[in-house]
PDB file of N, CA and C in Angstrom:
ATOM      1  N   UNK A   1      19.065 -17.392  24.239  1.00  0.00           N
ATOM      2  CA  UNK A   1      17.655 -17.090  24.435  1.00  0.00           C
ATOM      3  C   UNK A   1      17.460 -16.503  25.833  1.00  0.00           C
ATOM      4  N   UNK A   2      16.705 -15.400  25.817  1.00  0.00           N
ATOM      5  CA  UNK A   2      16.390 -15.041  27.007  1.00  0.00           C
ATOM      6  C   UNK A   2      15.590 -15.458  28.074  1.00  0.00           C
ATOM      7  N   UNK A   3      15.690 -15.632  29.346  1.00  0.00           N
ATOM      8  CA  UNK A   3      14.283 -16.660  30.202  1.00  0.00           C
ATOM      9  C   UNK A   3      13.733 -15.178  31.376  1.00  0.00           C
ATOM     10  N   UNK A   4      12.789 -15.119  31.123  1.00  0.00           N
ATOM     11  CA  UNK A   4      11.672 -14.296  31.934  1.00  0.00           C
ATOM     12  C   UNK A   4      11.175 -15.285  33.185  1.00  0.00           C
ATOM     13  N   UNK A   5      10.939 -14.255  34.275  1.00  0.00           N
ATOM     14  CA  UNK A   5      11.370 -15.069  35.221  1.00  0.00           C
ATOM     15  C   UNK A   5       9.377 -14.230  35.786  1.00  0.00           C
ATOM     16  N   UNK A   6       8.845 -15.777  36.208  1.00  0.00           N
ATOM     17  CA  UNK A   6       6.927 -15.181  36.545  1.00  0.00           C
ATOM     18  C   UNK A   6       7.410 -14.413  37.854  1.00  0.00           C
ATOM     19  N   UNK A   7       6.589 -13.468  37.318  1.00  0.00           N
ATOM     20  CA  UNK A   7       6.369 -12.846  38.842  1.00  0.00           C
ATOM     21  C   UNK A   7       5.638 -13.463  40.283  1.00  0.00           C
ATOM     22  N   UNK A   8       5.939 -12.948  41.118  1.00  0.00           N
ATOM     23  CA  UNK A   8       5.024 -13.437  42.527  1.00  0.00           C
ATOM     24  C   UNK A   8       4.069 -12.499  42.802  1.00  0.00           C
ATOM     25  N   UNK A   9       2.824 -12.840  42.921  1.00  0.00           N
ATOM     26  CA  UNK A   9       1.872 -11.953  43.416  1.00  0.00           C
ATOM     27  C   UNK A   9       1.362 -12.355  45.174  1.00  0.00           C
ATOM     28  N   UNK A  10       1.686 -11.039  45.763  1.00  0.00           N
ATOM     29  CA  UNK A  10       1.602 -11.558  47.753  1.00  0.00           C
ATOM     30  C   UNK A  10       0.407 -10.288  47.873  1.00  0.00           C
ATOM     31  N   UNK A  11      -0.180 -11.088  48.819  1.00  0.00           N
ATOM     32  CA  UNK A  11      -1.575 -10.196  49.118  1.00  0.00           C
ATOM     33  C   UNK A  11      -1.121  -9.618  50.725  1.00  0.00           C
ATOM     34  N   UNK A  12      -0.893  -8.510  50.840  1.00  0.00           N
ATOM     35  CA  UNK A  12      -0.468  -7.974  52.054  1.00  0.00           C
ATOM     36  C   UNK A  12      -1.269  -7.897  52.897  1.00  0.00           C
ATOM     37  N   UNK A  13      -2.454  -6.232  52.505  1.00  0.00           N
ATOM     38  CA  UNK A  13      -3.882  -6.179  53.429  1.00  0.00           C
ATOM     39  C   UNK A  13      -4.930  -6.883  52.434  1.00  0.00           C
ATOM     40  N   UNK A  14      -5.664  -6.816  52.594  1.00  0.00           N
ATOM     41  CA  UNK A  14      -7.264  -6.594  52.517  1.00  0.00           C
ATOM     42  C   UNK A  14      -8.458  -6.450  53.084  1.00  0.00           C
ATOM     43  N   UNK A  15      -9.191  -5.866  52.774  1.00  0.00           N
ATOM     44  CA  UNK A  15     -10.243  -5.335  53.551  1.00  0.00           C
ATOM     45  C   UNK A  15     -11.680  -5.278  52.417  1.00  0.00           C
ATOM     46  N   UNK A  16     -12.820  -5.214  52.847  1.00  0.00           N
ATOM     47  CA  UNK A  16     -13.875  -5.126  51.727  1.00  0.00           C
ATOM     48  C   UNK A  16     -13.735  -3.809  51.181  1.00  0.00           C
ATOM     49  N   UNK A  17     -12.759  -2.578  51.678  1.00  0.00           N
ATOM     50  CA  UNK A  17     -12.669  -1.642  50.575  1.00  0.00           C
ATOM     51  C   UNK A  17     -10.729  -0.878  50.041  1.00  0.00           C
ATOM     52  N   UNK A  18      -9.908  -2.003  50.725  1.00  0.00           N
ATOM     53  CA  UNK A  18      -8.848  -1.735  50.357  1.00  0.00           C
ATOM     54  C   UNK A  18      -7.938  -3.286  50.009  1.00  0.00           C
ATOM     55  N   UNK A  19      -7.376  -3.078  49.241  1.00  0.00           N
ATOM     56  CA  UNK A  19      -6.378  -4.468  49.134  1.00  0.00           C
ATOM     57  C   UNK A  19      -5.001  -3.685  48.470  1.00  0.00           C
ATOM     58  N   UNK A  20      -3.544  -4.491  49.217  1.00  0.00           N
ATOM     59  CA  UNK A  20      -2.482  -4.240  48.827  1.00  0.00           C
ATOM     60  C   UNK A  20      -1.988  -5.318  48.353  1.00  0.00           C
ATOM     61  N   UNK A  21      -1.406  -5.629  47.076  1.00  0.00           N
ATOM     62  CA  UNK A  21      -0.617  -6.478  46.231  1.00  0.00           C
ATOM     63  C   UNK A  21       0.763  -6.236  46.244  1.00  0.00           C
ATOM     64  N   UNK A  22       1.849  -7.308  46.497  1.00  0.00           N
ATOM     65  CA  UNK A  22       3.000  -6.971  45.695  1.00  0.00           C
ATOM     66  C   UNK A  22       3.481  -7.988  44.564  1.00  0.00           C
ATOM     67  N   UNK A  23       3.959  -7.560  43.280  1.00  0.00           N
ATOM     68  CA  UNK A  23       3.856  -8.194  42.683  1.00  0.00           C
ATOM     69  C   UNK A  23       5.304  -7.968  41.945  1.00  0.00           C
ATOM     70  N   UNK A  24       6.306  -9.038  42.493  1.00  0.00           N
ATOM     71  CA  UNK A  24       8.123  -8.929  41.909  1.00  0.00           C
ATOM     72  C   UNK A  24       8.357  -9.877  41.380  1.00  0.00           C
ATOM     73  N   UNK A  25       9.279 -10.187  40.780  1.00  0.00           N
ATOM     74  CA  UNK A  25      10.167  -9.110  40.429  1.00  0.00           C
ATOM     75  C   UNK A  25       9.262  -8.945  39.088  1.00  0.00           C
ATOM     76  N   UNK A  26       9.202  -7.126  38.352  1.00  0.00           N
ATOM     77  CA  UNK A  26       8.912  -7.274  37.083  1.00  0.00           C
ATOM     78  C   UNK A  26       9.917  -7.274  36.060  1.00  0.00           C
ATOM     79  N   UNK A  27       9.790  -7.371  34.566  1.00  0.00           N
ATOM     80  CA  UNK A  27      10.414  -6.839  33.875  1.00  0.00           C
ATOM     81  C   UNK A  27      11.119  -5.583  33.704  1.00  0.00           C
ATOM     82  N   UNK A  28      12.080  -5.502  33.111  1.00  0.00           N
ATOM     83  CA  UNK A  28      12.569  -4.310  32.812  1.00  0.00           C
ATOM     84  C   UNK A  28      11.869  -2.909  32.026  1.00  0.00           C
ATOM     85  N   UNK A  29      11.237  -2.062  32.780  1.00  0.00           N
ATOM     86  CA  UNK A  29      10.445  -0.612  32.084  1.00  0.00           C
ATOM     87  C   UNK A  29       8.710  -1.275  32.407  1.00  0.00           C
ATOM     88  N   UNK A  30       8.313  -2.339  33.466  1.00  0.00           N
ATOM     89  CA  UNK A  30       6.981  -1.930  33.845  1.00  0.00           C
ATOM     90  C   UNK A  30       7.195  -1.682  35.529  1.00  0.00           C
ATOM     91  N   UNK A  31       6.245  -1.479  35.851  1.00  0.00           N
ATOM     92  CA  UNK A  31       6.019  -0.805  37.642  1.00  0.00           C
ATOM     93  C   UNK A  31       6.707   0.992  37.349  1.00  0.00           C
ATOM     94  N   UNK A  32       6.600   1.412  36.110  1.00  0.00           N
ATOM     95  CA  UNK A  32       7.333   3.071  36.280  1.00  0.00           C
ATOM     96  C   UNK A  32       6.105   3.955  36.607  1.00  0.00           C
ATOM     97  N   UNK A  33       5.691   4.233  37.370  1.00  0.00           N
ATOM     98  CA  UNK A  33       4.955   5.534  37.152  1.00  0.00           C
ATOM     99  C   UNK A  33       4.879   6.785  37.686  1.00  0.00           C
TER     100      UNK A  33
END
């Protein structure tokens, strides 16, 4: 059986009109764009 592993979500900046997320590890074929 396979085990998926949760991601971490880290809040880098924010500001009342910008915010940066990182959010690892994902699955295999999402974050492509």
């Amino acid at each position: 059986m396979l085990e998926i592993e949760r991601p971490k979500i880290e809040r880098q900046e924010i500001s009342n009109k910008y915010g940066r997320f990182i959010v690892e590890p994902l699955e295999r074929g999402y974050g492509i764009t």
